[in-house]
PDBML (XML) file of the C-alpha atoms, coordinates in Angstrom:
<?xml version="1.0" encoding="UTF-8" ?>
<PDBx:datablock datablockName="MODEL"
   xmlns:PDBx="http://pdbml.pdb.org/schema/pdbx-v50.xsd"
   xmlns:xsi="http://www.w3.org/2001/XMLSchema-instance"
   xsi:schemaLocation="http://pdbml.pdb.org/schema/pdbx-v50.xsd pdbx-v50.xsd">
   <PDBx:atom_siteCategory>
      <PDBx:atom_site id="1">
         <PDBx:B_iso_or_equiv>0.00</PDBx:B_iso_or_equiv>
         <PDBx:Cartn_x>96.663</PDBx:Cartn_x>
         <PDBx:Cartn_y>-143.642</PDBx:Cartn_y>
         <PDBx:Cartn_z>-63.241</PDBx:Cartn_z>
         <PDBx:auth_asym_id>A</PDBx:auth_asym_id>
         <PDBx:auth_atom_id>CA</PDBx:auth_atom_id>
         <PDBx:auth_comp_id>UNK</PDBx:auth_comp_id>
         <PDBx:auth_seq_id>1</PDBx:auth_seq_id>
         <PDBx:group_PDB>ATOM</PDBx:group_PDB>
         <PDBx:label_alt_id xsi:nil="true" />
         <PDBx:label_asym_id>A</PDBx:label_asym_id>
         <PDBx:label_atom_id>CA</PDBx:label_atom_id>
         <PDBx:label_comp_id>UNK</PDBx:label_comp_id>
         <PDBx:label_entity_id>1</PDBx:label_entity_id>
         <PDBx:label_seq_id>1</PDBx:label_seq_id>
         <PDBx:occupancy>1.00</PDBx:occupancy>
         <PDBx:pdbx_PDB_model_num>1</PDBx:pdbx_PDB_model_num>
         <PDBx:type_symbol>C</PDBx:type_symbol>
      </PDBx:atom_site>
      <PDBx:atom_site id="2">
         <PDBx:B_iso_or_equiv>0.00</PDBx:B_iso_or_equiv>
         <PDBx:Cartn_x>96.516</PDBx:Cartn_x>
         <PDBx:Cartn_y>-144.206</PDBx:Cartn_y>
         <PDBx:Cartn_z>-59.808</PDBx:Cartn_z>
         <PDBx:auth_asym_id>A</PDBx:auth_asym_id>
         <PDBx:auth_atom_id>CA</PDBx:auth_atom_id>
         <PDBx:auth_comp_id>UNK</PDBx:auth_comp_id>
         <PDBx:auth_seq_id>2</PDBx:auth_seq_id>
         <PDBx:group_PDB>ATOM</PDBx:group_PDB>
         <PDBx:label_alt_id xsi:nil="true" />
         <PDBx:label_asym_id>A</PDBx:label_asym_id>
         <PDBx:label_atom_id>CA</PDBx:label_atom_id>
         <PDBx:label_comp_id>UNK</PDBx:label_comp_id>
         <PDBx:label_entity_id>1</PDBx:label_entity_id>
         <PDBx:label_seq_id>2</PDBx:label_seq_id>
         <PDBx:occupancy>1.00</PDBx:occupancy>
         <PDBx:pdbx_PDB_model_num>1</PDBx:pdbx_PDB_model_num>
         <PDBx:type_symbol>C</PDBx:type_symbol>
      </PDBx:atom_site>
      <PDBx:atom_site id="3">
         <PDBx:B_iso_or_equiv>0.00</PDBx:B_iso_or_equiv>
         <PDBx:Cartn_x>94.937</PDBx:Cartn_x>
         <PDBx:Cartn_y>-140.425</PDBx:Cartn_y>
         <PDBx:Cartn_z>-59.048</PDBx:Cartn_z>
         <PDBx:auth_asym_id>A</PDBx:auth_asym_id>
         <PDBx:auth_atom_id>CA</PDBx:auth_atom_id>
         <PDBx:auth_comp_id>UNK</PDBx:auth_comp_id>
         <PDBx:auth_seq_id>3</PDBx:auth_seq_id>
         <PDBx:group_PDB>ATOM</PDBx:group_PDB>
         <PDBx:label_alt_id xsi:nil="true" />
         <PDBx:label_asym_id>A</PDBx:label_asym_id>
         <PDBx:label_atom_id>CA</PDBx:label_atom_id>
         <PDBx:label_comp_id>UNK</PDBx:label_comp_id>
         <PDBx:label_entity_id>1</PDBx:label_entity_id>
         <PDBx:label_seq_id>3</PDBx:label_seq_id>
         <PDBx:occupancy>1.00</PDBx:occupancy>
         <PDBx:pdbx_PDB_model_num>1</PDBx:pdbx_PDB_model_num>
         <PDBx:type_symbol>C</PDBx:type_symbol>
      </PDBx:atom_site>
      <PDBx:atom_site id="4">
         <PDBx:B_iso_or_equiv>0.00</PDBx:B_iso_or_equiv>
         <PDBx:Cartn_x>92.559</PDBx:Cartn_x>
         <PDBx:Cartn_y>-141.025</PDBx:Cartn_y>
         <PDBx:Cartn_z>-61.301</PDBx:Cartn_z>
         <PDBx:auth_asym_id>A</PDBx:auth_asym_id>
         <PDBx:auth_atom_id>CA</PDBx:auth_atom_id>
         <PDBx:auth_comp_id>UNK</PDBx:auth_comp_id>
         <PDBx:auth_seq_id>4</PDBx:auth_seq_id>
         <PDBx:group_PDB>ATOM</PDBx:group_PDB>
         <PDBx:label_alt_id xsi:nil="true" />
         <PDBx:label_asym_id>A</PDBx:label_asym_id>
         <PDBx:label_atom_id>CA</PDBx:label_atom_id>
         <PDBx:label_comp_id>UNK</PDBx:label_comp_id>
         <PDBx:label_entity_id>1</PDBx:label_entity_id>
         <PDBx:label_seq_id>4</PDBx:label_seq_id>
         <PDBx:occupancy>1.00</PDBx:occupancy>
         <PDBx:pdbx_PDB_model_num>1</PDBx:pdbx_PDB_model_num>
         <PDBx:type_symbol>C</PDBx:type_symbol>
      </PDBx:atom_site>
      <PDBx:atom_site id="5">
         <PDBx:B_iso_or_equiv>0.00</PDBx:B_iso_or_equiv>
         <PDBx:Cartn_x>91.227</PDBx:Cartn_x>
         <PDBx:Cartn_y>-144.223</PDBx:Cartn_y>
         <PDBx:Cartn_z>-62.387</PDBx:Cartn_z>
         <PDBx:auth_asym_id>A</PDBx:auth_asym_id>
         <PDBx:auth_atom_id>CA</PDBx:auth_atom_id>
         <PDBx:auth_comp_id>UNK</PDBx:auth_comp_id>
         <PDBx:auth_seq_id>5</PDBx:auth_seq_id>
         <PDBx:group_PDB>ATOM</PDBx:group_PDB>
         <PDBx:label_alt_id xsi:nil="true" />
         <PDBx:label_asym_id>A</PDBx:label_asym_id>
         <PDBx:label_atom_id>CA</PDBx:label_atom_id>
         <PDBx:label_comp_id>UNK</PDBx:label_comp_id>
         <PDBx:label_entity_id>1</PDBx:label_entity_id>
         <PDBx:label_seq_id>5</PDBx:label_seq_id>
         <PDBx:occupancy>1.00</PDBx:occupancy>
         <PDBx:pdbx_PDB_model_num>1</PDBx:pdbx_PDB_model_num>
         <PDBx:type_symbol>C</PDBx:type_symbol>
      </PDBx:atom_site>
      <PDBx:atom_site id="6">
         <PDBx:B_iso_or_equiv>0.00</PDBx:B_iso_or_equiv>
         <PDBx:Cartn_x>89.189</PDBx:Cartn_x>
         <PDBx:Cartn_y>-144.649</PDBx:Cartn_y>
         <PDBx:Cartn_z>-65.353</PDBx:Cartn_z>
         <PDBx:auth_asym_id>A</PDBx:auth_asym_id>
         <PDBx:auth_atom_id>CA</PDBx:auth_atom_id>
         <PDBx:auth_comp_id>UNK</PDBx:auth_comp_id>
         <PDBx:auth_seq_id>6</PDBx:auth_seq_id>
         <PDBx:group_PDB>ATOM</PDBx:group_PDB>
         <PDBx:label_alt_id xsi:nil="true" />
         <PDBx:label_asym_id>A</PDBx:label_asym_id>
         <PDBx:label_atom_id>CA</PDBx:label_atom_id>
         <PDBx:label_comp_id>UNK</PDBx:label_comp_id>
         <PDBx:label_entity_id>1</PDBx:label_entity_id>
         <PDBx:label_seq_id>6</PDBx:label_seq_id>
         <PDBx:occupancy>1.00</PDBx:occupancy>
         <PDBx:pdbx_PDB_model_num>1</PDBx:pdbx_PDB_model_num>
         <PDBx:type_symbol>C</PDBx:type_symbol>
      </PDBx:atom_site>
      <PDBx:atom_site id="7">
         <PDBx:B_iso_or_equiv>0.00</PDBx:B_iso_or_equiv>
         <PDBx:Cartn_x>90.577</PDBx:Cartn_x>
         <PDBx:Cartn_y>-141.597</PDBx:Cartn_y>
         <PDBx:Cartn_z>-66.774</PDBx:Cartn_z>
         <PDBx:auth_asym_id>A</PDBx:auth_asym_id>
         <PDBx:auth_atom_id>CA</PDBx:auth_atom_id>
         <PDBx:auth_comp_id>UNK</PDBx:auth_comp_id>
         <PDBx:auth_seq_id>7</PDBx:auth_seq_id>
         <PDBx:group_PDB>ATOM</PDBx:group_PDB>
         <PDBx:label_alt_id xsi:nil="true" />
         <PDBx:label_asym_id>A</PDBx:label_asym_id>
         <PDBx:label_atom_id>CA</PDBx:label_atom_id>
         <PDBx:label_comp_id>UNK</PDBx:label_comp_id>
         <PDBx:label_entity_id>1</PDBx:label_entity_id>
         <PDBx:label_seq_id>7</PDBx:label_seq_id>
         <PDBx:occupancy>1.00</PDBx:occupancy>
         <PDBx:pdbx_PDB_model_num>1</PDBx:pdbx_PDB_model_num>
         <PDBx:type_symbol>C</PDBx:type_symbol>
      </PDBx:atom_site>
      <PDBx:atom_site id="8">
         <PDBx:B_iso_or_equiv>0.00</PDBx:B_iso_or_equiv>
         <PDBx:Cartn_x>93.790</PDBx:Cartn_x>
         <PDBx:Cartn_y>-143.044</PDBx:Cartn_y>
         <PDBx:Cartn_z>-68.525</PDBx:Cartn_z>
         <PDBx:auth_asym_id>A</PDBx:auth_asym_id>
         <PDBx:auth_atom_id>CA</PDBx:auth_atom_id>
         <PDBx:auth_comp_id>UNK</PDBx:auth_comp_id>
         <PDBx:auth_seq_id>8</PDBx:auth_seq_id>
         <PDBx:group_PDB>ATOM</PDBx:group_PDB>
         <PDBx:label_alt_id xsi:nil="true" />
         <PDBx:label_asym_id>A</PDBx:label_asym_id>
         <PDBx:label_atom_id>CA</PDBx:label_atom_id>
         <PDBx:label_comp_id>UNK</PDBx:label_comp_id>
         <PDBx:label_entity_id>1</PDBx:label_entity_id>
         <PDBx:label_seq_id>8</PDBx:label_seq_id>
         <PDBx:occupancy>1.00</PDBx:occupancy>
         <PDBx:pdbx_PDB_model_num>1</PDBx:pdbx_PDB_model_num>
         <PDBx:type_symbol>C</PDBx:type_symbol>
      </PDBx:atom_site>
      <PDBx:atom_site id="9">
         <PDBx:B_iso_or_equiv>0.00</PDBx:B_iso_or_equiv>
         <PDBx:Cartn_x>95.079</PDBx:Cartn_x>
         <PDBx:Cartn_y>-141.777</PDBx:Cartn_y>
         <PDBx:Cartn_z>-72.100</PDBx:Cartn_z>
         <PDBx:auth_asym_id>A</PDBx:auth_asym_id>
         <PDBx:auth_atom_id>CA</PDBx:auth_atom_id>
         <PDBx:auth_comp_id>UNK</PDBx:auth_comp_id>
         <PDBx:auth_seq_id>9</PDBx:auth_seq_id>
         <PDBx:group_PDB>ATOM</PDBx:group_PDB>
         <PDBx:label_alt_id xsi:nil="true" />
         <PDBx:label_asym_id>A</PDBx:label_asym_id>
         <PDBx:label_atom_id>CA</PDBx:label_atom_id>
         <PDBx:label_comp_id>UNK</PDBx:label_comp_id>
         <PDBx:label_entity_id>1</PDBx:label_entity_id>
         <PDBx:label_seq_id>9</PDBx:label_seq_id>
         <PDBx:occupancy>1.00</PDBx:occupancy>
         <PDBx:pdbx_PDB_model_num>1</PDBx:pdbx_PDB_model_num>
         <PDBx:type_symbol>C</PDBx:type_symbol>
      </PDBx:atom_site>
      <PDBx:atom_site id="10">
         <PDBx:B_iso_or_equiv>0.00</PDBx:B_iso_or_equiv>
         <PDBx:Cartn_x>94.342</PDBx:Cartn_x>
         <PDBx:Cartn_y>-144.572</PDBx:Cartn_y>
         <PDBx:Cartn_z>-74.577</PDBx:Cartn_z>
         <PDBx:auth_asym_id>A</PDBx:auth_asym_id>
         <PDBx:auth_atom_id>CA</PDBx:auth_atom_id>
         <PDBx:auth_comp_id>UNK</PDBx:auth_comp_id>
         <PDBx:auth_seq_id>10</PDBx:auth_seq_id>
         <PDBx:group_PDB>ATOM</PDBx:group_PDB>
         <PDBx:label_alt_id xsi:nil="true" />
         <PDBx:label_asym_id>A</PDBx:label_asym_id>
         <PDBx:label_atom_id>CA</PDBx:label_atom_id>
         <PDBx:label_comp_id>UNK</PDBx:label_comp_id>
         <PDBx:label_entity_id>1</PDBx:label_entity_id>
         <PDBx:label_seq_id>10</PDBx:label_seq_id>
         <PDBx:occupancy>1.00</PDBx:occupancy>
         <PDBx:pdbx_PDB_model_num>1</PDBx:pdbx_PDB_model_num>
         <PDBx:type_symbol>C</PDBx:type_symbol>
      </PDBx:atom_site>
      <PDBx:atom_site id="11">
         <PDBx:B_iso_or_equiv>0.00</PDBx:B_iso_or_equiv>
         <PDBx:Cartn_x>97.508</PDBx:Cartn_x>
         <PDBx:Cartn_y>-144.199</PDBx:Cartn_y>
         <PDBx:Cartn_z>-76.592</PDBx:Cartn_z>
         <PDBx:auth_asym_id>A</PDBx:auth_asym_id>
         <PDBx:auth_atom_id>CA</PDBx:auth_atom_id>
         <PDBx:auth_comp_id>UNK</PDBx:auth_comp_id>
         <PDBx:auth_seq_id>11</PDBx:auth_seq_id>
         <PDBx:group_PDB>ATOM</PDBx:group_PDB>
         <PDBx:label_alt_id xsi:nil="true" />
         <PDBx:label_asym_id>A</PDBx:label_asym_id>
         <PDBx:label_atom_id>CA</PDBx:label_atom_id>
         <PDBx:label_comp_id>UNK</PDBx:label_comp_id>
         <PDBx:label_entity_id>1</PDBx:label_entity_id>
         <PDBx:label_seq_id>11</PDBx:label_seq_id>
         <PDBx:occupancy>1.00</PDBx:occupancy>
         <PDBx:pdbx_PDB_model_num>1</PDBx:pdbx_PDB_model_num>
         <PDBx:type_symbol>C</PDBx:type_symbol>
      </PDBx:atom_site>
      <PDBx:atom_site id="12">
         <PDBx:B_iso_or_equiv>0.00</PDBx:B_iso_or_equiv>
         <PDBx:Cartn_x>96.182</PDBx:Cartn_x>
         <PDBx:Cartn_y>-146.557</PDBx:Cartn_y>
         <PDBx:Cartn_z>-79.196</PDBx:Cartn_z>
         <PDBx:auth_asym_id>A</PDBx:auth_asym_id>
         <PDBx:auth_atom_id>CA</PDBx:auth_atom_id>
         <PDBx:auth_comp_id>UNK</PDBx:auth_comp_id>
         <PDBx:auth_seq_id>12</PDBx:auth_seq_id>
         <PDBx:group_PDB>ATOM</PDBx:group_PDB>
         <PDBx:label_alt_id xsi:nil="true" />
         <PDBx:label_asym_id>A</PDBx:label_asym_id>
         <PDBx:label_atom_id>CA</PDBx:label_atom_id>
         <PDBx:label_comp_id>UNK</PDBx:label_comp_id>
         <PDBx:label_entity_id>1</PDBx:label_entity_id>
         <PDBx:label_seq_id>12</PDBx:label_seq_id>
         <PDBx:occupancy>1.00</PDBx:occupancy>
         <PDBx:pdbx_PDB_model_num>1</PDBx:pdbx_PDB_model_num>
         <PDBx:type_symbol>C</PDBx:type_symbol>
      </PDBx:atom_site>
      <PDBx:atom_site id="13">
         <PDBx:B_iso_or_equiv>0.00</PDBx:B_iso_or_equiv>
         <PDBx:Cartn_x>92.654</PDBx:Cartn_x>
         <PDBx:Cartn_y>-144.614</PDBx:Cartn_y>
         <PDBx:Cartn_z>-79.495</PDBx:Cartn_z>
         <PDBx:auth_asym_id>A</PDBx:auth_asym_id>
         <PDBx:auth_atom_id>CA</PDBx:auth_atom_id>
         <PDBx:auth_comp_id>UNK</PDBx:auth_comp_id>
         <PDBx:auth_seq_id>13</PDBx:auth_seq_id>
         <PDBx:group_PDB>ATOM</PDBx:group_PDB>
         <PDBx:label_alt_id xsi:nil="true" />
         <PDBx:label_asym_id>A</PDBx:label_asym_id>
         <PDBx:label_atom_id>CA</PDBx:label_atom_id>
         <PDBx:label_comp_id>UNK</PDBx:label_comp_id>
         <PDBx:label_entity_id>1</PDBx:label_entity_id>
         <PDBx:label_seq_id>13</PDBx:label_seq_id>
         <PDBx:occupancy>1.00</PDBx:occupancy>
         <PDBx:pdbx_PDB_model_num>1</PDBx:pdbx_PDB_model_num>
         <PDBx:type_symbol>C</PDBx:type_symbol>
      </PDBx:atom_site>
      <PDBx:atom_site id="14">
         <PDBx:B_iso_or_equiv>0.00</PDBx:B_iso_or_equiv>
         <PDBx:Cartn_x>94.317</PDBx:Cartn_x>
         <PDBx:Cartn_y>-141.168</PDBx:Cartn_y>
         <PDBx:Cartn_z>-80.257</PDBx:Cartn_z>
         <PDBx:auth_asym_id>A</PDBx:auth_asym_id>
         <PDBx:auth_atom_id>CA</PDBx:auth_atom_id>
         <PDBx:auth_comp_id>UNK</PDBx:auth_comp_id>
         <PDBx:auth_seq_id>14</PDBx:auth_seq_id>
         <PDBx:group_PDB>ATOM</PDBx:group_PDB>
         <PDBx:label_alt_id xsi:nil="true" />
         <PDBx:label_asym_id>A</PDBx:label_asym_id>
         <PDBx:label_atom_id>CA</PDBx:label_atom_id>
         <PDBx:label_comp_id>UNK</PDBx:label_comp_id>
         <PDBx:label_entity_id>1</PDBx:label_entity_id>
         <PDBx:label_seq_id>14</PDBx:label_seq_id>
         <PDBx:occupancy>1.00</PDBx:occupancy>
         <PDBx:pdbx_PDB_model_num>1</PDBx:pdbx_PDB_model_num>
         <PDBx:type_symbol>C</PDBx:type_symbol>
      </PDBx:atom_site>
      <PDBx:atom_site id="15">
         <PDBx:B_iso_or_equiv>0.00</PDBx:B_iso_or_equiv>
         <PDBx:Cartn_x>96.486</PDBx:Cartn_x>
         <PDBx:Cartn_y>-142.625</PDBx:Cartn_y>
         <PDBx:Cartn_z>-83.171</PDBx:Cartn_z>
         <PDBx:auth_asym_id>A</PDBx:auth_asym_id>
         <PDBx:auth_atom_id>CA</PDBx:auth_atom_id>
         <PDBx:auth_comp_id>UNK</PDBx:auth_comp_id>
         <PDBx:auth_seq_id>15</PDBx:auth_seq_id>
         <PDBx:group_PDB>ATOM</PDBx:group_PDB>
         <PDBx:label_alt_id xsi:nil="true" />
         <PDBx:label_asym_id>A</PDBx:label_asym_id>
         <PDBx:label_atom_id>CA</PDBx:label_atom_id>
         <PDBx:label_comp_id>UNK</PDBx:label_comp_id>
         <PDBx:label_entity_id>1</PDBx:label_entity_id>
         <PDBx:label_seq_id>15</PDBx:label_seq_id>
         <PDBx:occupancy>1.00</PDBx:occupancy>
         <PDBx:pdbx_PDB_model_num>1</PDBx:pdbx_PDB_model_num>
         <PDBx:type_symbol>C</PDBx:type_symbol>
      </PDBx:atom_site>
      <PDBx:atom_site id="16">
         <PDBx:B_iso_or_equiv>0.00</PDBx:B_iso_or_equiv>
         <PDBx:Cartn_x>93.758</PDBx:Cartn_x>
         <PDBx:Cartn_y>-144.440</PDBx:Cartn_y>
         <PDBx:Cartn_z>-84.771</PDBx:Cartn_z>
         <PDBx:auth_asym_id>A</PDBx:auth_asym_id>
         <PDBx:auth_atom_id>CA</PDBx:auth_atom_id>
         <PDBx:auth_comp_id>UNK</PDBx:auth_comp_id>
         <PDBx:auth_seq_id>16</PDBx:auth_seq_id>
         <PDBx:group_PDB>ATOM</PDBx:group_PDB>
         <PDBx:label_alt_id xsi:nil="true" />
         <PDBx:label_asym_id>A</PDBx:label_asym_id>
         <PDBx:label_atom_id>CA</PDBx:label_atom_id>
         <PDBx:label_comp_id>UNK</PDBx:label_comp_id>
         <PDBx:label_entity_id>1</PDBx:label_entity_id>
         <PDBx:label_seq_id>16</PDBx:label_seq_id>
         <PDBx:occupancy>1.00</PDBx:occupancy>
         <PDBx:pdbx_PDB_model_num>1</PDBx:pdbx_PDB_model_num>
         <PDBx:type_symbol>C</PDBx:type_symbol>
      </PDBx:atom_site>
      <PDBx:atom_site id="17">
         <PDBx:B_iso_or_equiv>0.00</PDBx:B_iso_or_equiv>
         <PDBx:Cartn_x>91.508</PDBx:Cartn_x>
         <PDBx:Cartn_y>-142.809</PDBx:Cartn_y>
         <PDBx:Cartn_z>-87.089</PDBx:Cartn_z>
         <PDBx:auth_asym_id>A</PDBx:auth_asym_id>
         <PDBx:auth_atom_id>CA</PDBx:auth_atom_id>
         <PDBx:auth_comp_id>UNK</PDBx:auth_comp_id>
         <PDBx:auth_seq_id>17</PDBx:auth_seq_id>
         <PDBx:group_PDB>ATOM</PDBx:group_PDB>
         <PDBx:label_alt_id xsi:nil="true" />
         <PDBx:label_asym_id>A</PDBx:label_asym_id>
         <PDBx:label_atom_id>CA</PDBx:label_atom_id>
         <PDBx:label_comp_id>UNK</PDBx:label_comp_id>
         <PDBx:label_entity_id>1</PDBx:label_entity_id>
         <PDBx:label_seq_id>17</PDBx:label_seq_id>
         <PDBx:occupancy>1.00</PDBx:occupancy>
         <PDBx:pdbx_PDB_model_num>1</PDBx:pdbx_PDB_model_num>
         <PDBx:type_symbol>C</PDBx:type_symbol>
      </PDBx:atom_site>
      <PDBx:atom_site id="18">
         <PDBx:B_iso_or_equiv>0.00</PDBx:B_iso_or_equiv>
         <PDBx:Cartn_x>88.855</PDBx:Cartn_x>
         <PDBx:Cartn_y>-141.970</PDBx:Cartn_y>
         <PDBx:Cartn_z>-84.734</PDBx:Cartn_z>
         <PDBx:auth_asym_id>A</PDBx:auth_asym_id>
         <PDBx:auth_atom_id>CA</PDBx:auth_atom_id>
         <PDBx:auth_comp_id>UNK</PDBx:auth_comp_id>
         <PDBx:auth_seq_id>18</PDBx:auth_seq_id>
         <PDBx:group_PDB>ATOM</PDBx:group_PDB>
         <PDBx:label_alt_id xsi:nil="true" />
         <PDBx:label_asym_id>A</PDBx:label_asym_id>
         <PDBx:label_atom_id>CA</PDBx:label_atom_id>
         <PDBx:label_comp_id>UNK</PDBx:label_comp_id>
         <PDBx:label_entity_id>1</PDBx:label_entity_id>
         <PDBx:label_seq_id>18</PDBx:label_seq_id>
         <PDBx:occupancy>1.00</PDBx:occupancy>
         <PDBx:pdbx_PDB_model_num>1</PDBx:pdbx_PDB_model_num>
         <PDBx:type_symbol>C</PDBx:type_symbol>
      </PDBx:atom_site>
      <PDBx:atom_site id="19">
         <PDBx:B_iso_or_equiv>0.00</PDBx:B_iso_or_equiv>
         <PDBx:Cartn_x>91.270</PDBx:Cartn_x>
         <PDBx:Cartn_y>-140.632</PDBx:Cartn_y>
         <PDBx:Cartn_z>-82.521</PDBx:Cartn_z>
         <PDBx:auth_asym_id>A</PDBx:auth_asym_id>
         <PDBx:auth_atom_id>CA</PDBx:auth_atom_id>
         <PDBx:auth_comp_id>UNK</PDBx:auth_comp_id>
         <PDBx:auth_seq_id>19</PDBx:auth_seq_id>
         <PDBx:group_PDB>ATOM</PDBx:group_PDB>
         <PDBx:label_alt_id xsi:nil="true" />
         <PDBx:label_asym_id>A</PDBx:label_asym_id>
         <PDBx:label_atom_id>CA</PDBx:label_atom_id>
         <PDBx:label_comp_id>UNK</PDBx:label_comp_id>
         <PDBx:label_entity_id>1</PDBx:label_entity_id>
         <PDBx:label_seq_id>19</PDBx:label_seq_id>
         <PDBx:occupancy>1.00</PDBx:occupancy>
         <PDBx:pdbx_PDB_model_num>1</PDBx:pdbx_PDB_model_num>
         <PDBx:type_symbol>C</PDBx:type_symbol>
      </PDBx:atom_site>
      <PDBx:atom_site id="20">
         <PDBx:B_iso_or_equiv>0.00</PDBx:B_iso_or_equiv>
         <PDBx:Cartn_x>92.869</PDBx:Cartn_x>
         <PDBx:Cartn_y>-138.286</PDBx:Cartn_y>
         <PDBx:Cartn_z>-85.034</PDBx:Cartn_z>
         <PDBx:auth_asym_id>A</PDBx:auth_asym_id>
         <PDBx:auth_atom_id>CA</PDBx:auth_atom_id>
         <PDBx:auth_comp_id>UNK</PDBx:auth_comp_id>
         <PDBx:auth_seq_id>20</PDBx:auth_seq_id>
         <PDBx:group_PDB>ATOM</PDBx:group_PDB>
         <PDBx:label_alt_id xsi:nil="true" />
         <PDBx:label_asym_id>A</PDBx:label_asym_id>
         <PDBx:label_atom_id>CA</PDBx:label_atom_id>
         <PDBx:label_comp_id>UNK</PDBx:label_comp_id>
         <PDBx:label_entity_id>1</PDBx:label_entity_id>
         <PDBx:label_seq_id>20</PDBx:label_seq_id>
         <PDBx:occupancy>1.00</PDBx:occupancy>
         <PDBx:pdbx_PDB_model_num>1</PDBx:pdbx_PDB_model_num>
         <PDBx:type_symbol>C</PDBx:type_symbol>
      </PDBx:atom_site>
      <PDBx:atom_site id="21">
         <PDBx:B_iso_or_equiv>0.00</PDBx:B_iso_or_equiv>
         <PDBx:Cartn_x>89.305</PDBx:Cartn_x>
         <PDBx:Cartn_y>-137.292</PDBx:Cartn_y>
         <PDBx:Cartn_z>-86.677</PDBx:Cartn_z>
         <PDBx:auth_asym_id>A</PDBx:auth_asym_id>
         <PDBx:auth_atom_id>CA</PDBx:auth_atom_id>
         <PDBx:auth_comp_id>UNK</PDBx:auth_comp_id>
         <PDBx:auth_seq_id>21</PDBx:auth_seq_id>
         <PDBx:group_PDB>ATOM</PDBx:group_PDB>
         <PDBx:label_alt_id xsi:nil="true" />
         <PDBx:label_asym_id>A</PDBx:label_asym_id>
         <PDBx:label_atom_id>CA</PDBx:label_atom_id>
         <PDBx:label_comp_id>UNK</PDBx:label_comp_id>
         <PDBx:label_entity_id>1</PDBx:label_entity_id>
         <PDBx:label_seq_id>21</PDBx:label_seq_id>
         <PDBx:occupancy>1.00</PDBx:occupancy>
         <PDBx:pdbx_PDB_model_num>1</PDBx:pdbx_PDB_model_num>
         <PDBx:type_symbol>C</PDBx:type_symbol>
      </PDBx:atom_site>
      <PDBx:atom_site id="22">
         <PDBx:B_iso_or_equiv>0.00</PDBx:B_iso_or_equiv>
         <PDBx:Cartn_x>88.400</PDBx:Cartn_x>
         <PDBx:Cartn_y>-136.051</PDBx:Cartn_y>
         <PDBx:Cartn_z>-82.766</PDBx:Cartn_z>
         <PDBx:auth_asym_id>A</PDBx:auth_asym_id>
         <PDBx:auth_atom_id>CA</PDBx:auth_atom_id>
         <PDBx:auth_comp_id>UNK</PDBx:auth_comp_id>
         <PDBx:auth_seq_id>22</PDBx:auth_seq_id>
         <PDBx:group_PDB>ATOM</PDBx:group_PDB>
         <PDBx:label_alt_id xsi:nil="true" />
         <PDBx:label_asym_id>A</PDBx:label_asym_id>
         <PDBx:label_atom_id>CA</PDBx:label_atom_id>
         <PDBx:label_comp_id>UNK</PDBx:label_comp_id>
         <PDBx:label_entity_id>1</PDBx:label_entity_id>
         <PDBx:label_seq_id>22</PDBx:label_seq_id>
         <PDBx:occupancy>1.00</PDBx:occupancy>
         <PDBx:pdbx_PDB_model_num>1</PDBx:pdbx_PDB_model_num>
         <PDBx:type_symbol>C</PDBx:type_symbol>
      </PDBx:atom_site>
      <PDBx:atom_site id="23">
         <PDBx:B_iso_or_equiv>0.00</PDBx:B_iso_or_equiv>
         <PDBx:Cartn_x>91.414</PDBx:Cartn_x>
         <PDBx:Cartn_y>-134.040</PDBx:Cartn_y>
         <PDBx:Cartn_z>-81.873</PDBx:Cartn_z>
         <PDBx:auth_asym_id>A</PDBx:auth_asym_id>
         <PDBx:auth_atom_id>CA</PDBx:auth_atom_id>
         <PDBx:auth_comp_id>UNK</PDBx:auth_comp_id>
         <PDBx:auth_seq_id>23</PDBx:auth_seq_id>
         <PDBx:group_PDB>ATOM</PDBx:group_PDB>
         <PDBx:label_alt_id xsi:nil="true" />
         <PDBx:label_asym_id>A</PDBx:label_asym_id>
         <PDBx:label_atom_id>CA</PDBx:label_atom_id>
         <PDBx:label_comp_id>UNK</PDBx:label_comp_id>
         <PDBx:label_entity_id>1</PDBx:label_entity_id>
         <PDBx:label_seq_id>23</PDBx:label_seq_id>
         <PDBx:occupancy>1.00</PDBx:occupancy>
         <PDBx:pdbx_PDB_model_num>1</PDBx:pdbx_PDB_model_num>
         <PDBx:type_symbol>C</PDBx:type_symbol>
      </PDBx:atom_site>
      <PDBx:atom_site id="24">
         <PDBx:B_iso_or_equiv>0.00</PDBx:B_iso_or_equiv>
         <PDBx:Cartn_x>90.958</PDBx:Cartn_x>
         <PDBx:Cartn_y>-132.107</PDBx:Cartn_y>
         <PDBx:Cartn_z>-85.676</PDBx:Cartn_z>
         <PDBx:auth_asym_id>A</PDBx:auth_asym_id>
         <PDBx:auth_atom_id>CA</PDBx:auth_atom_id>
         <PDBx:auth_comp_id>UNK</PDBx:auth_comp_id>
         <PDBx:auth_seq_id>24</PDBx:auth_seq_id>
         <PDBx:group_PDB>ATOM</PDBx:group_PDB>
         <PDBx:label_alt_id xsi:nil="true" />
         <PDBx:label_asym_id>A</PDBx:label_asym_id>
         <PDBx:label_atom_id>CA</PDBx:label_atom_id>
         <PDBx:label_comp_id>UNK</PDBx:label_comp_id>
         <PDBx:label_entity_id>1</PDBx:label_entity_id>
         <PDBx:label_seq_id>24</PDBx:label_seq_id>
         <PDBx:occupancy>1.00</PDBx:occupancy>
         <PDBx:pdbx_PDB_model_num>1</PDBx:pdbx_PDB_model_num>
         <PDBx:type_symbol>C</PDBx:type_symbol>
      </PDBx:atom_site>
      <PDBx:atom_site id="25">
         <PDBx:B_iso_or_equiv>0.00</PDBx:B_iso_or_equiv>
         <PDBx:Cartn_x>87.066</PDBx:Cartn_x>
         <PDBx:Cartn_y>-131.651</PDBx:Cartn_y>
         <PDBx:Cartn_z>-84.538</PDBx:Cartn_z>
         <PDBx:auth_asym_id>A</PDBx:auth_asym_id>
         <PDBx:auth_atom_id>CA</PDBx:auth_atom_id>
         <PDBx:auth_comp_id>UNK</PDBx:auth_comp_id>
         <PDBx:auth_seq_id>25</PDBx:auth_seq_id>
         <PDBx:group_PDB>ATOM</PDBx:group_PDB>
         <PDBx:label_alt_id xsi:nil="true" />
         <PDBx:label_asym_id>A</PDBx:label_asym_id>
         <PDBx:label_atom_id>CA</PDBx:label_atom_id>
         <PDBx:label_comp_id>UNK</PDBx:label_comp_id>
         <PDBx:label_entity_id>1</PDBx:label_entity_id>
         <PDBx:label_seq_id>25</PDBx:label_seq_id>
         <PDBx:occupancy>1.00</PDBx:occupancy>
         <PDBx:pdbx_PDB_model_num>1</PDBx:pdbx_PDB_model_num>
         <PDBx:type_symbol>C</PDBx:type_symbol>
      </PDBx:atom_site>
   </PDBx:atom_siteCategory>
</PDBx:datablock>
């Protein structure tokens, strides 16, 4: 996180719906 800021993983976003409808697309 400190490389790269801004570009942190949002756990939260990948197991929501959205999240999970994106990584199938």
């Amino acid at each position: 996180a400190a490389e790269l800021p801004g570009f942190a993983v949002d756990k939260t976003f990948f197991s929501s719906l959205k999240g999970i409808l994106l990584e199938t697309e």
